[in-house]
Protein backbone atom coordinates (compact mmCIF):
# COMPACT_ATOMS: atom_id res chain seq x y z
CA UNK A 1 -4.70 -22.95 -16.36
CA UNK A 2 -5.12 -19.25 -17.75
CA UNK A 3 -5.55 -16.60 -15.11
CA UNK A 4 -6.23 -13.05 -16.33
CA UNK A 5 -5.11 -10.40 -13.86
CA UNK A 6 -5.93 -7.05 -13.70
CA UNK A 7 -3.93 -4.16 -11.54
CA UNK A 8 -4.92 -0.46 -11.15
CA UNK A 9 -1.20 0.05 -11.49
CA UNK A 10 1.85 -1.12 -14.17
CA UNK A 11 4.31 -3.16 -12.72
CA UNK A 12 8.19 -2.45 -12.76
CA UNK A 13 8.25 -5.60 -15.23
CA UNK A 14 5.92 -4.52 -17.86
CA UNK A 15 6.88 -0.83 -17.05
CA UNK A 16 10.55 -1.67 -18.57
CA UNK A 17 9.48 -3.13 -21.26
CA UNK A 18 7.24 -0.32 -22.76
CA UNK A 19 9.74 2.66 -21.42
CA UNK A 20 7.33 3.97 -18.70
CA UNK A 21 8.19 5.01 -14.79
CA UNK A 22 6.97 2.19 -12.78
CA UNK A 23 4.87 2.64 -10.08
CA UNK A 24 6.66 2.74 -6.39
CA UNK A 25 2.97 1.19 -5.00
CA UNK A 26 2.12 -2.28 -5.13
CA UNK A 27 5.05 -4.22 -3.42
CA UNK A 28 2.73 -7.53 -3.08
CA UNK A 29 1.69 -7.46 -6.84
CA UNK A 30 5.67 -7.39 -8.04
CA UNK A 31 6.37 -9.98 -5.03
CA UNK A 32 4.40 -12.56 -7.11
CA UNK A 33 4.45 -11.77 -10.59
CA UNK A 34 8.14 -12.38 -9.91
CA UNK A 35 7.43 -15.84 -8.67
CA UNK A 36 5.25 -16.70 -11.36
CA UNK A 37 7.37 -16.07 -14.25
CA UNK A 38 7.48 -19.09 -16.72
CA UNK A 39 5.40 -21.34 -13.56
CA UNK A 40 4.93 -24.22 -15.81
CA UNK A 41 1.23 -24.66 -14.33
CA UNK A 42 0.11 -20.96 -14.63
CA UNK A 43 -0.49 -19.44 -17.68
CA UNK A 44 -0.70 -15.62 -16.43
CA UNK A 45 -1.93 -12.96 -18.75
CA UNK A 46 -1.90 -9.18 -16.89
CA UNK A 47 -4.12 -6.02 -17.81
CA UNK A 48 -3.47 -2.42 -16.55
CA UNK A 49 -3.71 1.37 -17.04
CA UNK A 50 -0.66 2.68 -19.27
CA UNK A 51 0.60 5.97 -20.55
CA UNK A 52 -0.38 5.03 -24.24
CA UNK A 53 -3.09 5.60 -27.29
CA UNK A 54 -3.31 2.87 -27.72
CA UNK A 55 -3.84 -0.90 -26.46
CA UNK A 56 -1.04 -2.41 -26.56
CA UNK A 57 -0.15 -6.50 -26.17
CA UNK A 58 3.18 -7.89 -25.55
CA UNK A 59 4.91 -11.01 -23.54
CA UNK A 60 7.46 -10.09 -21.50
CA UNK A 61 9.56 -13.10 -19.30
CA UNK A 62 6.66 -15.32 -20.36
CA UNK A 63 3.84 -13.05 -19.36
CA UNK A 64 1.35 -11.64 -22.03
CA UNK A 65 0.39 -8.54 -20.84
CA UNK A 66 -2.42 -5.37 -22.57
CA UNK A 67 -1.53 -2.04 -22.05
CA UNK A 68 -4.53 0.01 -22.07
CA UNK A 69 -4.52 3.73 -22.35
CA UNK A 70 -4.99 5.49 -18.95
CA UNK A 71 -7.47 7.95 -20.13
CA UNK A 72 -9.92 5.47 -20.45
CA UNK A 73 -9.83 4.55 -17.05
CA UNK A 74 -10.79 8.35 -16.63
CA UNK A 75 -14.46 8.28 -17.36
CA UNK A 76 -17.32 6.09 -18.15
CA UNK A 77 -16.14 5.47 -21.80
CA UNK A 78 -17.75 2.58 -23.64
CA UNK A 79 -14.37 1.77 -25.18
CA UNK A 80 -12.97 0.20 -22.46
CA UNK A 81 -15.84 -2.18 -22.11
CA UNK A 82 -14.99 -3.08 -25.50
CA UNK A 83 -11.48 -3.45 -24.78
CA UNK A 84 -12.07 -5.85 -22.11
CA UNK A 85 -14.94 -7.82 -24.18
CA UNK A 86 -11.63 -8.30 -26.56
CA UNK A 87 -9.66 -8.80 -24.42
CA UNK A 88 -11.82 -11.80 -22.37
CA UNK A 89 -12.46 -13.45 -26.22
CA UNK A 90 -9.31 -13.40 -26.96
CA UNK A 91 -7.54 -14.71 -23.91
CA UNK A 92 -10.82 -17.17 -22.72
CA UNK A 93 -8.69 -17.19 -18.82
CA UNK A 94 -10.28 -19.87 -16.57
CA UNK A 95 -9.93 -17.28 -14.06
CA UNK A 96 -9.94 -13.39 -13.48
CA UNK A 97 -8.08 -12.36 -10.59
CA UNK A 98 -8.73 -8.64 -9.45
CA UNK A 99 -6.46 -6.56 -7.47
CA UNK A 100 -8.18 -3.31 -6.01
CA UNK A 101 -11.96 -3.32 -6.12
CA UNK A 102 -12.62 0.50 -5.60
CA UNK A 103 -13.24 1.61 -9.21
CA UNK A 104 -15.76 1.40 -12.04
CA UNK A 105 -13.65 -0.02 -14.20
CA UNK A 106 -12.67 -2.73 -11.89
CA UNK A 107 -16.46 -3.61 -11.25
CA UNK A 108 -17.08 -3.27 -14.90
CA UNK A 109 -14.65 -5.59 -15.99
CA UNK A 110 -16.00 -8.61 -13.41
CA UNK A 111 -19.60 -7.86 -14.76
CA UNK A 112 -17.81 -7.97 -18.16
CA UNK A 113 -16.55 -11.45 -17.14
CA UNK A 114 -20.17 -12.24 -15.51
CA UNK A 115 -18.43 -15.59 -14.07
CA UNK A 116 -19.28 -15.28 -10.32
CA UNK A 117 -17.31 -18.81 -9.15
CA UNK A 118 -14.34 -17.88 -11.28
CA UNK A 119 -13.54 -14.65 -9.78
CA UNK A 120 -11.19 -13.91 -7.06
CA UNK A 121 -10.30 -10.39 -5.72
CA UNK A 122 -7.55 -9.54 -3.61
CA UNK A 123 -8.10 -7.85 -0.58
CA UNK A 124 -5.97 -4.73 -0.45
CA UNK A 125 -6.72 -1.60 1.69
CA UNK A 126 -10.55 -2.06 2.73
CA UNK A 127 -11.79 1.53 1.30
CA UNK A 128 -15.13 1.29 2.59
CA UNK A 129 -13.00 1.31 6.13
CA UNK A 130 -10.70 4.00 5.32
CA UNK A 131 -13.59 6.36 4.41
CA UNK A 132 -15.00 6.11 7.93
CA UNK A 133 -11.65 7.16 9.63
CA UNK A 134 -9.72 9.54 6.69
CA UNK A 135 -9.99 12.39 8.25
CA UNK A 136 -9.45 11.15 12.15
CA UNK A 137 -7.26 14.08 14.25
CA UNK A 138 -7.71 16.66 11.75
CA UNK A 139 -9.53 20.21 12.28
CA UNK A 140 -13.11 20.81 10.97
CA UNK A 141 -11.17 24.04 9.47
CA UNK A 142 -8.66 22.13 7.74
CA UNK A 143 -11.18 19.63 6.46
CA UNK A 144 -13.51 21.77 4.58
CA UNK A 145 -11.49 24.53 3.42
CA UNK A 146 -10.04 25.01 0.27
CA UNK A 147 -6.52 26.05 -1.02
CA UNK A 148 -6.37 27.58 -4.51
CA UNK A 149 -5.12 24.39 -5.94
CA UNK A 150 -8.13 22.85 -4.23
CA UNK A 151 -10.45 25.49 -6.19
CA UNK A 152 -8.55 24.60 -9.11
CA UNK A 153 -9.31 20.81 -9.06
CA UNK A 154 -12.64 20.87 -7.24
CA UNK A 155 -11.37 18.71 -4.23
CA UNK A 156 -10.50 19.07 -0.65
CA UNK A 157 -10.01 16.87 2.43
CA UNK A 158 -13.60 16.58 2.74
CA UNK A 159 -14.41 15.99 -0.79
CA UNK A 160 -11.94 13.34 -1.05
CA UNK A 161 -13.26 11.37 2.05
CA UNK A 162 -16.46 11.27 -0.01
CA UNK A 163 -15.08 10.06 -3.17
CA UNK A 164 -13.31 7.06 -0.52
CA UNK A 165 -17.14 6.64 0.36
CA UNK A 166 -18.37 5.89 -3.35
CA UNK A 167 -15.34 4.06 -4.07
CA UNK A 168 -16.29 1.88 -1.07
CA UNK A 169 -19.77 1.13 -2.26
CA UNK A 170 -18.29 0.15 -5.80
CA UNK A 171 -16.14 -2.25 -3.49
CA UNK A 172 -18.98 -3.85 -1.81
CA UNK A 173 -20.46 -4.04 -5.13
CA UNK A 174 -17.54 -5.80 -6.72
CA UNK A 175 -17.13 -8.07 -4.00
CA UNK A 176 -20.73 -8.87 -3.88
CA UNK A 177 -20.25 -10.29 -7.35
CA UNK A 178 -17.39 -12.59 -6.70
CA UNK A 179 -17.80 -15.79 -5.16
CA UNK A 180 -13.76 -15.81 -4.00
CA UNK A 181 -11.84 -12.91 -2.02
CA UNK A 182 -7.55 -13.37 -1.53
CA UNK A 183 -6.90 -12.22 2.21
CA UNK A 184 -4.42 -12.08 4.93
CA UNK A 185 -5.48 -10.91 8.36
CA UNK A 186 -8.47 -11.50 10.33
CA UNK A 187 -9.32 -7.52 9.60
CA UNK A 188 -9.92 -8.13 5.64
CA UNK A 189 -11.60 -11.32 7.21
CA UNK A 190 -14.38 -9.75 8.85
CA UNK A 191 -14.82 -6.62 6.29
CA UNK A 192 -15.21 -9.04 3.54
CA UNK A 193 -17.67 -10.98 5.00
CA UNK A 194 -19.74 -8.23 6.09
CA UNK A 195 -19.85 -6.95 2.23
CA UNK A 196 -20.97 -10.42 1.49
CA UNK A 197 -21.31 -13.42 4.29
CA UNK A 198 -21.73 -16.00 1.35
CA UNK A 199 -17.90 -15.23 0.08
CA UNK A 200 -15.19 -17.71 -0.07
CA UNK A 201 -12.00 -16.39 1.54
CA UNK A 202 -8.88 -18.04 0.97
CA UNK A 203 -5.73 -16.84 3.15
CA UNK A 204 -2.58 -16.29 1.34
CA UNK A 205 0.29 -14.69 2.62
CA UNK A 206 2.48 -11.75 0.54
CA UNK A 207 4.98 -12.31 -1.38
CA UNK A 208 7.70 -9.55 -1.00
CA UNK A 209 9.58 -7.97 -3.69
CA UNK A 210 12.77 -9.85 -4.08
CA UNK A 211 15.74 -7.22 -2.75
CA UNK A 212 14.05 -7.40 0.48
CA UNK A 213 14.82 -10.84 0.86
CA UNK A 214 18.59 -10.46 0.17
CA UNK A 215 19.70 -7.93 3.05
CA UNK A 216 19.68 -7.86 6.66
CA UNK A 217 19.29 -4.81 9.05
CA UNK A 218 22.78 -4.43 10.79
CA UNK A 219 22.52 -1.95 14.06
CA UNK A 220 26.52 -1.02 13.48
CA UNK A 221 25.27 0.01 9.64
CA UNK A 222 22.31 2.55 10.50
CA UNK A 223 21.90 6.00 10.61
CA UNK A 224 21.49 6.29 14.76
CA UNK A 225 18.02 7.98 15.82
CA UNK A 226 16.86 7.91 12.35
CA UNK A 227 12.63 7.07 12.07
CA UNK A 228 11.61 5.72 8.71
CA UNK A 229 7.99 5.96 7.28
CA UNK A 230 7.30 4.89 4.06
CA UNK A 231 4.10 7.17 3.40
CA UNK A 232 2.73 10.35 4.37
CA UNK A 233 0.51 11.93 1.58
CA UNK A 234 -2.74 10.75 2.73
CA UNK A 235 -4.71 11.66 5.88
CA UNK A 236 -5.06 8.38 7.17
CA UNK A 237 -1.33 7.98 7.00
CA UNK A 238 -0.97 9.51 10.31
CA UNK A 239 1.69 12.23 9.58
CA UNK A 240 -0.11 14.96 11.11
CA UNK A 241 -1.23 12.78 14.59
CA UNK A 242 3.06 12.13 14.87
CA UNK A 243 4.40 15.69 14.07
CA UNK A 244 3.61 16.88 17.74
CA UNK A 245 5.06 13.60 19.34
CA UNK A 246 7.77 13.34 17.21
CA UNK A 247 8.82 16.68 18.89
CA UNK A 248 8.97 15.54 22.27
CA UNK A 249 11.37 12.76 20.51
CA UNK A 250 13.70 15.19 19.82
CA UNK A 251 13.86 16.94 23.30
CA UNK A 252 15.26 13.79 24.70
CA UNK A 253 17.26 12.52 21.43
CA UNK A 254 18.51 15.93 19.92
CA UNK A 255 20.21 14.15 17.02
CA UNK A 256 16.63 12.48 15.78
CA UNK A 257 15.05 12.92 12.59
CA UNK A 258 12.28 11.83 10.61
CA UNK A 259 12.75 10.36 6.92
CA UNK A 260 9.74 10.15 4.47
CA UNK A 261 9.29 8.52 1.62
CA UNK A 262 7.11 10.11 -0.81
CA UNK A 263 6.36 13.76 -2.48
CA UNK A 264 7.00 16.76 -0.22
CA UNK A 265 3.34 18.07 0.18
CA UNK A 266 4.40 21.86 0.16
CA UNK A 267 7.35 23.67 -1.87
CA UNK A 268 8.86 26.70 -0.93
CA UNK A 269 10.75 27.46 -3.97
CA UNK A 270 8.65 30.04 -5.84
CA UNK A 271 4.97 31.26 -5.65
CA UNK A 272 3.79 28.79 -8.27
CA UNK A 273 4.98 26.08 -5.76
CA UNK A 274 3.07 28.18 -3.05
CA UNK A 275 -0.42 28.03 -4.92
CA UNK A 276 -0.06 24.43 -5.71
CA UNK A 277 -0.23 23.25 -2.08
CA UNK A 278 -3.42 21.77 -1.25
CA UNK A 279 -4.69 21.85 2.61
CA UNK A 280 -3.38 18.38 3.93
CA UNK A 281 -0.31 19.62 2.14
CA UNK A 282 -0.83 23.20 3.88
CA UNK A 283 -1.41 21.86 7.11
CA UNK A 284 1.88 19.74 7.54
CA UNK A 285 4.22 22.66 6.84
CA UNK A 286 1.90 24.71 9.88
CA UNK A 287 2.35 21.91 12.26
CA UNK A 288 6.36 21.50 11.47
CA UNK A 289 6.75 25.03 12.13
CA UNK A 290 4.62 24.97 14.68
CA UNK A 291 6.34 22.06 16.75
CA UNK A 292 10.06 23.30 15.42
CA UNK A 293 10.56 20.23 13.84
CA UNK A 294 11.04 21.67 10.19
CA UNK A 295 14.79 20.97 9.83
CA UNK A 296 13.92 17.87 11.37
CA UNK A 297 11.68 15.85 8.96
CA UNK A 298 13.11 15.06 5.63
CA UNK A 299 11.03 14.01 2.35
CA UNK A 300 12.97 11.35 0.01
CA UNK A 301 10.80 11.48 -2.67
CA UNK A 302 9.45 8.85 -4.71
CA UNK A 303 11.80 5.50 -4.15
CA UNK A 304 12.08 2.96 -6.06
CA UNK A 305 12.39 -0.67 -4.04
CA UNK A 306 16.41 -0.51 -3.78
CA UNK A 307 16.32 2.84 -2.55
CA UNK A 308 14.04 2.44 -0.30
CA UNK A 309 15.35 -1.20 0.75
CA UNK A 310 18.38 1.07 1.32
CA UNK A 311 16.04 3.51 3.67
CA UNK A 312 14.68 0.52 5.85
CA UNK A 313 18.44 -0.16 6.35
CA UNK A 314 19.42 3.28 7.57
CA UNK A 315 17.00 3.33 10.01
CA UNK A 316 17.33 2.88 13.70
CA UNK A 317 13.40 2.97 13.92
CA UNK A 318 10.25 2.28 11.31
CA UNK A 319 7.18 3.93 12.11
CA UNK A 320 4.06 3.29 10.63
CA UNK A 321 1.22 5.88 11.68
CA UNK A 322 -1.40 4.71 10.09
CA UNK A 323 -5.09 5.60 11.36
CA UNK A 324 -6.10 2.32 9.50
CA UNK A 325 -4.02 -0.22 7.23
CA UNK A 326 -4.92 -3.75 6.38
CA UNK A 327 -2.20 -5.65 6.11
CA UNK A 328 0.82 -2.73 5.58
CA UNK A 329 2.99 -4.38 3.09
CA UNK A 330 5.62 -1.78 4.54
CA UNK A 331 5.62 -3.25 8.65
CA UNK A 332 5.93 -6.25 6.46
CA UNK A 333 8.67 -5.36 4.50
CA UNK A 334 10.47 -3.84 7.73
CA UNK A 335 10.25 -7.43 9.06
CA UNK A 336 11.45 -9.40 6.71
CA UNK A 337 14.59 -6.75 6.62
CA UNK A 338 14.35 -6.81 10.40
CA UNK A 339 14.03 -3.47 11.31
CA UNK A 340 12.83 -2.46 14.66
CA UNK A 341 8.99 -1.60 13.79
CA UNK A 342 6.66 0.70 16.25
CA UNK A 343 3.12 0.89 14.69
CA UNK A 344 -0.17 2.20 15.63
CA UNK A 345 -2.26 -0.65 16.72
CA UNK A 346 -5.15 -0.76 14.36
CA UNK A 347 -6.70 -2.95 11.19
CA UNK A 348 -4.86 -5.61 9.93
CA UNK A 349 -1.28 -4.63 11.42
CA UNK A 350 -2.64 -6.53 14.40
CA UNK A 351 -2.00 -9.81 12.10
CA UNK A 352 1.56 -8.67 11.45
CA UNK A 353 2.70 -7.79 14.82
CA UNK A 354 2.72 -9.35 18.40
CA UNK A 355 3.23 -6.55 21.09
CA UNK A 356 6.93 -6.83 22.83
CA UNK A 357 7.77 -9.80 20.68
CA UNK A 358 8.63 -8.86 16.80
CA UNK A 359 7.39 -5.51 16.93
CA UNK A 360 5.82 -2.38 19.69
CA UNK A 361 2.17 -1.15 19.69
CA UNK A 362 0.89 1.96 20.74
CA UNK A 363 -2.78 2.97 20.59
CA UNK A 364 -4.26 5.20 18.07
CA UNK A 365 -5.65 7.61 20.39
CA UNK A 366 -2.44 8.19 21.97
CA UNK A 367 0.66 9.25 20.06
CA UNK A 368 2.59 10.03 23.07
CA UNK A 369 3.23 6.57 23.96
CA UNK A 370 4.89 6.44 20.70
CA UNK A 371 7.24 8.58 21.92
CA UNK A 372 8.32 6.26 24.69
CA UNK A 373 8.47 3.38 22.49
CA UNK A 374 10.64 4.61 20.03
CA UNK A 375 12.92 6.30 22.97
CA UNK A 376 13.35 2.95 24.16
CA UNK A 377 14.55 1.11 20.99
CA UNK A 378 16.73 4.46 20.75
CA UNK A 379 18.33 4.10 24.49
CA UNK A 380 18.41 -0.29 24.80
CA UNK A 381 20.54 -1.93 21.55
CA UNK A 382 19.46 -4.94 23.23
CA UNK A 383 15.74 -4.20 23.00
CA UNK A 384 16.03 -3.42 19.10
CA UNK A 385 18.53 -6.23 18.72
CA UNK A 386 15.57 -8.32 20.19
CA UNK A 387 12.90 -6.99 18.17
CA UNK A 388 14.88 -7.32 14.63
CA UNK A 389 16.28 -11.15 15.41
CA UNK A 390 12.29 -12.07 15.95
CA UNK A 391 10.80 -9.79 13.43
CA UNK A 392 12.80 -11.04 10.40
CA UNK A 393 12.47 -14.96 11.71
CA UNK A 394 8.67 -14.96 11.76
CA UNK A 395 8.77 -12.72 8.43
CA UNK A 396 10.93 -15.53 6.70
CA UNK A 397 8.53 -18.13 7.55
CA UNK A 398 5.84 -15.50 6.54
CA UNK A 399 6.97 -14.26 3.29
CA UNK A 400 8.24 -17.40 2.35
CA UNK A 401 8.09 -17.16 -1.54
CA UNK A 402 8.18 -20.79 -2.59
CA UNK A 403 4.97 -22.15 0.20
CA UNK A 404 2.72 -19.12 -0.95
CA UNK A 405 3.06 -19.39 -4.75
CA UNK A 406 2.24 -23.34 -4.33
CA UNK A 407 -0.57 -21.79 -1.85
CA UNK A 408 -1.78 -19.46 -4.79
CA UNK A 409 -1.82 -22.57 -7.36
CA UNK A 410 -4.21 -24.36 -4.68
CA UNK A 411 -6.78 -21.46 -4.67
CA UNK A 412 -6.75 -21.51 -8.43
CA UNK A 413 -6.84 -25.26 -8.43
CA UNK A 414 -9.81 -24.89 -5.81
CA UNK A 415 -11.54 -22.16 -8.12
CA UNK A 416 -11.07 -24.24 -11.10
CA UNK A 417 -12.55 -27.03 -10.44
């Protein structure tokens, strides 16, 4: 069986083998392309943006795989409707498997395809959702100003909650024109089915990426009142709701700090660094001053997945602040690793986590009660010693790689036949 997939991002394998930085996104995608090399009942063949001028085709572990430059991913460019019409005669897959649904060129390729029964998208984050929350907790001010960088590229806070708005109609679109959806909590569940009740949704657990099923988190190994998020550069990442709270953290735990993966949003270094801060960006550094928390909260930069294995590792805590996730492959990395885990309690996180058992739950609308849950995984080695033990033993039966590739073979088998 010959399944084409297609991923908004390159993968770390295909990445290496045409000399390009892999992306640090898309955890689940490597998690099973990993599993599927030489499967001797899938034939995959992968598609995705690259930093070429060309298309370019290559097999790598296996894999065929078509580069395609970026820049026609940019604009409405018949080319790349050409590219795929070559692409779909020359491969002839049985199935096309979409990850992402919320951009033209994903909706152009399935119309491209035109083979309703034989398509399959996987549920990722549910844009249409995230539009109607991305700018929850923020100022009106903050919203709709603009920055010069935001003059510069004709986008601010506001703007870019509208563009999540279109990209969520091209979602319902795509997903209106697939008979099959890939899901994993009963929150991609219900948003699927309201962009199109007559879908067929198969559940299939993640596969992780493969380091994070080789370490364990050790309490006498971590760096002690450490928080760990994994994100920060969007709104609806929380950042700003957790600044203030995260300041009454430190009045009872002086030694605390907050580690973030990701891009600093501001830079202090020179006045070109100034003018390129845009307002989310702009914001942050107010509120961190604000709070006295600037020392406090430390940006990592872009991590690849053994350094930022290596960050779950360190920390005492991992926080995810999200004002809406679906599934957050990063509570469910954290799990597997079995690293105490506070989250806010919204989307599809409410899949991954049972409150008091393998993880702690506070409610969007209140921060502050984050502040006593992370004090008391701080204060009671017991309590986090509790957490980890059950969070990594339901994450192992979870995650486990072998029972969700042979559940992946049985929703192409069912989509096959």
């Amino acid at each position: 069986m010959k399944v084409l997939w297609h991923t908004n991002i390159i993968l770390p394998i295909f990445a290496k083998a045409l000399n390009q930085k892999p992306s640090v996104y898309g955890g689940w995608m490597t998690g099973f392309i990993e599993s599927l090399v030489h499967d001797q009942f899938i034939q995959l063949v992968v598609c995705f943006p690259a930093s070429s001028k060309v298309v370019k085709n290559g097999n790598v572990d296996g894999i065929d795989y078509y580069a395609i430059p970026a820049k026609f991913y940019k604009k409405k460019d018949r080319k790349l409707s050409s590219i795929y019409q070559t692409i779909l005669r020359q491969e002839n897959p049985d199935i096309l498997h979409v990850y992402g649904t919320e951009f033209p060129h994903t909706l152009l390729l399935i119309q491209t395809f035109n083979q309703p029964d034989r398509t399959v998208i996987n549920l990722q984050g549910i844009v249409s959702k995230i539009s109607e929350i991305y700018t929850y907790g923020l100022p009106d001010q903050v919203i709709h100003r603009y920055t010069f960088r935001d003059i510069i590229r004709h986008m601010n806070i506001y703007k870019q909650q509208q563009d999540y708005k279109k990209r969520g109609l091209l979602e319902k679109k795509a997903i209106s024109l697939s008979k099959h959806v890939i899901g994993r909590t009963s929150f991609d569940f219900i948003a699927s089915k309201e962009m199109n009740s007559d879908v067929t949704y198969h559940k299939l657990n993640e596969n992780l990426r493969t380091v994070f099923y080789k370490h364990k988190w050790d309490i006498n190994h971590i760096d002690r009142f450490s928080i760990f998020m994994s994100q920060s550069h969007d709104p609806f990442k929380g950042l700003h709701l957790i600044i203030p709270a995260f300041s009454e953290i430190i009045k009872i735990f002086p030694d605390s700090k907050l580690l973030i993966a990701g891009k600093k949003p501001f830079d202090d270094e020179s006045i070109i660094s100034k003018i390129k801060i845009d307002s989310y960006g702009l914001y942050i550094k107010k509120l961190l001053k604000k709070f006295n928390v600037y020392s406090k909260v430390v940006f990592l930069g872009e991590l690849d997945e053994e350094k930022m294995c290596k960050s779950f590792l360190n920390a005492h805590v991992f926080l995810s602040s999200s004002t809406i996730e679906n599934e957050s492959n990063s509570v469910s990395e954290a799990k597997i690793l079995g690293v105490p885990t506070v989250s806010s309690e919204v989307g599809g996180v409410t899949s991954r986590i049972t409150h008091q058992v393998d993880g702690l739950f506070y409610p969007l609308s209140q921060p502050n009660q984050m502040v006593n849950l992370i004090s008391s995984i701080f204060a009671d080695d017991q309590l986090a010693l509790r957490l980890s033990v059950e969070a990594q033993h339901r994450a192992i039966n979870l995650f486990d790689k072998e029972k969700n590739i042979q559940k992946l073979r049985e929703i192409y088998n069912s989509i096959y036949k």
